[in-house]
C-alpha atoms as a PDB file:
ATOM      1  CA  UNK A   1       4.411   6.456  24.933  1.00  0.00           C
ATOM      2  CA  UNK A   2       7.832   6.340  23.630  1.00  0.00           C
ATOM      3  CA  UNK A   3       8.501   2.933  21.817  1.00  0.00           C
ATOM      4  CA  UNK A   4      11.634   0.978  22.238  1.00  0.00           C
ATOM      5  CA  UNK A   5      13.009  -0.952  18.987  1.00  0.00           C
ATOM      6  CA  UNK A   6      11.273  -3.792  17.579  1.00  0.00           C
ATOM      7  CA  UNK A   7      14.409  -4.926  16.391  1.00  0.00           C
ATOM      8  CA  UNK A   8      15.287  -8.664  17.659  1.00  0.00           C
ATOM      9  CA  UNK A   9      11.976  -8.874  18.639  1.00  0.00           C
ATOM     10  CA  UNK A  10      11.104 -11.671  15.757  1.00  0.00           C
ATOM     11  CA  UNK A  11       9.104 -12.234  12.956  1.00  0.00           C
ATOM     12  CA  UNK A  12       6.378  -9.664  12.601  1.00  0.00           C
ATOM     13  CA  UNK A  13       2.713 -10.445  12.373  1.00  0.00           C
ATOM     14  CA  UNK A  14      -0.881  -8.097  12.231  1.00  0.00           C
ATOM     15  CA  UNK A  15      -3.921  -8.844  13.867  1.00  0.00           C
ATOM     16  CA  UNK A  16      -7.288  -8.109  15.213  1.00  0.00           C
ATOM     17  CA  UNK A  17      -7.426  -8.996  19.043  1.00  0.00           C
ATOM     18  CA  UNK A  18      -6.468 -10.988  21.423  1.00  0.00           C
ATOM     19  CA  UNK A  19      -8.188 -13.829  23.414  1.00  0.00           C
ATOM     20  CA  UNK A  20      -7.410 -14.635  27.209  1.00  0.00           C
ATOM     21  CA  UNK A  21      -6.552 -13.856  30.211  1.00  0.00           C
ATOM     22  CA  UNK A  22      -3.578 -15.914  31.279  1.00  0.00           C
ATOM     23  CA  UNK A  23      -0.246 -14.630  29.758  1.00  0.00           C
ATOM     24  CA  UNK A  24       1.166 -15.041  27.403  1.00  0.00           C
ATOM     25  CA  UNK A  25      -2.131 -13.513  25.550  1.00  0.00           C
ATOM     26  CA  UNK A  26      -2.853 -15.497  22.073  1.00  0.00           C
ATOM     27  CA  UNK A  27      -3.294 -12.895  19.193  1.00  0.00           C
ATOM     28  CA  UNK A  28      -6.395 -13.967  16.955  1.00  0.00           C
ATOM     29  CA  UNK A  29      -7.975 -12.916  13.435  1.00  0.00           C
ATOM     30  CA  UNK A  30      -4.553 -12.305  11.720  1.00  0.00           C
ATOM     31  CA  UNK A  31      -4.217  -9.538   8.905  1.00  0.00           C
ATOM     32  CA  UNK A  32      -2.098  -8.911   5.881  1.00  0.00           C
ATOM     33  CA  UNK A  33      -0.073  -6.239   6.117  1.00  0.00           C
ATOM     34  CA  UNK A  34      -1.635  -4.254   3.447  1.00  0.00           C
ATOM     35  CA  UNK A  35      -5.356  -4.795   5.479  1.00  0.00           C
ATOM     36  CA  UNK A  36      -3.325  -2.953   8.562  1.00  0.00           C
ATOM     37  CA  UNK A  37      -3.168   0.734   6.351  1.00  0.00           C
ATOM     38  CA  UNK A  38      -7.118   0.789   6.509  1.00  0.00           C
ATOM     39  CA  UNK A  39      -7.158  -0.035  10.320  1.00  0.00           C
ATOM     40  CA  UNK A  40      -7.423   2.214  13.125  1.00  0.00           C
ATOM     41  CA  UNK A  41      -6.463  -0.079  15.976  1.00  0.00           C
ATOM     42  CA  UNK A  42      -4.397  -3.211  15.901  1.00  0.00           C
ATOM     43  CA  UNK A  43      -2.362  -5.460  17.087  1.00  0.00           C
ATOM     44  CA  UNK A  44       1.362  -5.982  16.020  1.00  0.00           C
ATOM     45  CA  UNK A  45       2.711  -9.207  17.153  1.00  0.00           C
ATOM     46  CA  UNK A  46       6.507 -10.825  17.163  1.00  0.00           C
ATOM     47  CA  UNK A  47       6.926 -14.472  16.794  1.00  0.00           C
ATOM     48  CA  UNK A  48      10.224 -16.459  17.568  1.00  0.00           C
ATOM     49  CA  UNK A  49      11.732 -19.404  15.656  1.00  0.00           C
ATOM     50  CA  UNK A  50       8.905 -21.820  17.412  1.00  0.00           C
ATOM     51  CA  UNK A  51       6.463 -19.221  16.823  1.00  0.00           C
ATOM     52  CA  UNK A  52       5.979 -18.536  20.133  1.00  0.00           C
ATOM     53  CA  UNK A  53       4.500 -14.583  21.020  1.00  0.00           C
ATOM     54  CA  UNK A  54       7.693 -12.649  22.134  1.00  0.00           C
ATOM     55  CA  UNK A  55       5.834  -9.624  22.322  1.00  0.00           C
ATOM     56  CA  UNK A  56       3.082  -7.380  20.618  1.00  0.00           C
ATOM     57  CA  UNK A  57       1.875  -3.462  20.563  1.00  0.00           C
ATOM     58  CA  UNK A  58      -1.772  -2.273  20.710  1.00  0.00           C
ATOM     59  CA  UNK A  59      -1.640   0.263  17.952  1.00  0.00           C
ATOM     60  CA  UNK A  60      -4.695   2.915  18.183  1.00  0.00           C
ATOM     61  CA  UNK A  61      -4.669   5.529  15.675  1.00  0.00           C
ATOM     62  CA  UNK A  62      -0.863   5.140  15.185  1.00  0.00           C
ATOM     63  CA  UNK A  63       0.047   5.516  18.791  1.00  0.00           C
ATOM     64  CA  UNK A  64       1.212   2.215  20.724  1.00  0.00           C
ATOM     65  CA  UNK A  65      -1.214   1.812  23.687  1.00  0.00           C
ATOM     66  CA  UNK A  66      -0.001  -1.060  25.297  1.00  0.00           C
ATOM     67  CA  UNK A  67       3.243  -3.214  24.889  1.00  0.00           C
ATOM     68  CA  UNK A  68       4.166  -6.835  25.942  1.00  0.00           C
ATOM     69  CA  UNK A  69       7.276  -8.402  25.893  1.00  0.00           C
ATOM     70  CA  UNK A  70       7.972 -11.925  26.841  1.00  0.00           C
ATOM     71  CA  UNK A  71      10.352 -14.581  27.675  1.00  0.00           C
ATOM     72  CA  UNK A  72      10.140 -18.750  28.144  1.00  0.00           C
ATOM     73  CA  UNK A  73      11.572 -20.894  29.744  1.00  0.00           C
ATOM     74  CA  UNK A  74      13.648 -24.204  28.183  1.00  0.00           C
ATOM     75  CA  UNK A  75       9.801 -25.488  28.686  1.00  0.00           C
ATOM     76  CA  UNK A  76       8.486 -23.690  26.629  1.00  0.00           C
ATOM     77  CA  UNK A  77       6.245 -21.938  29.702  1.00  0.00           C
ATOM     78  CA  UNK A  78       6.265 -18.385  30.001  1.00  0.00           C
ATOM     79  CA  UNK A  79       9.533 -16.883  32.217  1.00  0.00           C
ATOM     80  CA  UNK A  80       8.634 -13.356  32.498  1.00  0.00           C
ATOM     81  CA  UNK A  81       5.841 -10.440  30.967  1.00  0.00           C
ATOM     82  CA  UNK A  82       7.208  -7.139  30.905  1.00  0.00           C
ATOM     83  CA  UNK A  83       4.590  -4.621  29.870  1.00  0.00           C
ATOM     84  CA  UNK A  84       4.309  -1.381  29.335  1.00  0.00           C
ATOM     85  CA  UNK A  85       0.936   1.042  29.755  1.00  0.00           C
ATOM     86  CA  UNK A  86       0.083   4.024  27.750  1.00  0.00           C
ATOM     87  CA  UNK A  87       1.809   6.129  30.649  1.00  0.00           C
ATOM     88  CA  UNK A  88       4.843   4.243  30.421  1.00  0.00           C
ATOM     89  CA  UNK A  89       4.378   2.305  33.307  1.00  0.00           C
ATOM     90  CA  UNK A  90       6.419  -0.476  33.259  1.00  0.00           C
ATOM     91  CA  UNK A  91       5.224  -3.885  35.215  1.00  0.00           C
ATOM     92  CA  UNK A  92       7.503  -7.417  35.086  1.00  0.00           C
ATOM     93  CA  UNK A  93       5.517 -10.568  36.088  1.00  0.00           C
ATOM     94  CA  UNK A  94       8.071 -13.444  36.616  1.00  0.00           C
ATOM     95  CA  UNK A  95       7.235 -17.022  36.114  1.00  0.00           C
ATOM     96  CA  UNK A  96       8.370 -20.412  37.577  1.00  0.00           C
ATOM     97  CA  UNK A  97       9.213 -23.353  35.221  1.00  0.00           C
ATOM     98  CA  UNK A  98       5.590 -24.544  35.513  1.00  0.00           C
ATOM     99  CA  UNK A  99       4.147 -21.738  35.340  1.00  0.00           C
ATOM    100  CA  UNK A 100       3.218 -20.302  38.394  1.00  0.00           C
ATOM    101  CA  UNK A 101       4.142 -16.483  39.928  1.00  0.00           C
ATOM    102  CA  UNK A 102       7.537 -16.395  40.683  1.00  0.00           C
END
């Protein structure tokens, strides 16, 4: 899976899993950077200014398996998931302002 820049993507952040299954997902059982080197799969998540989740990569044996990108709205509700497979399949879910499937 080819991997687009991270850049502008926000403050970076490691950890374990994930819990849910509305988006945007909530990242849980953070790590310090230096526990990521040991790890074989992870997650790498970006955080905005409100530390909201902009986006994150599944990282298995140093290969991104998954990608998520998001945007809000002035809400603060999700506005859009953009995510990408292991194939590179892309897939954009849009959002209303309160939430539901645009």
């Amino acid at each position: 899976m080819s991997v687009a820049s991270n850049e502008g993507r926000g403050t970076l952040r490691f950890f374990v899993t994930y819990t849910g299954i509305k988006l945007p997902f909530k990242l849980v059982n953070e790590l310090q950077p230096d526990e990521v080197r040991n790890r074989n799969t992870f997650f790498r998540g970006h955080f905005d200014a409100q530390d909201r989740l902009t986006g994150f990569d599944k990282l298995a044996y140093g290969e991104v398996e998954l990608r998520h990108d998001y945007t809000y709205h002035d809400n603060g509700r999700i506005r859009s998931a953009e995510i990408t497979d292991i194939d590179g399949e892309v897939t954009m879910l849009l959002f209303g302002a309160e939430g539901e499937t645009a």
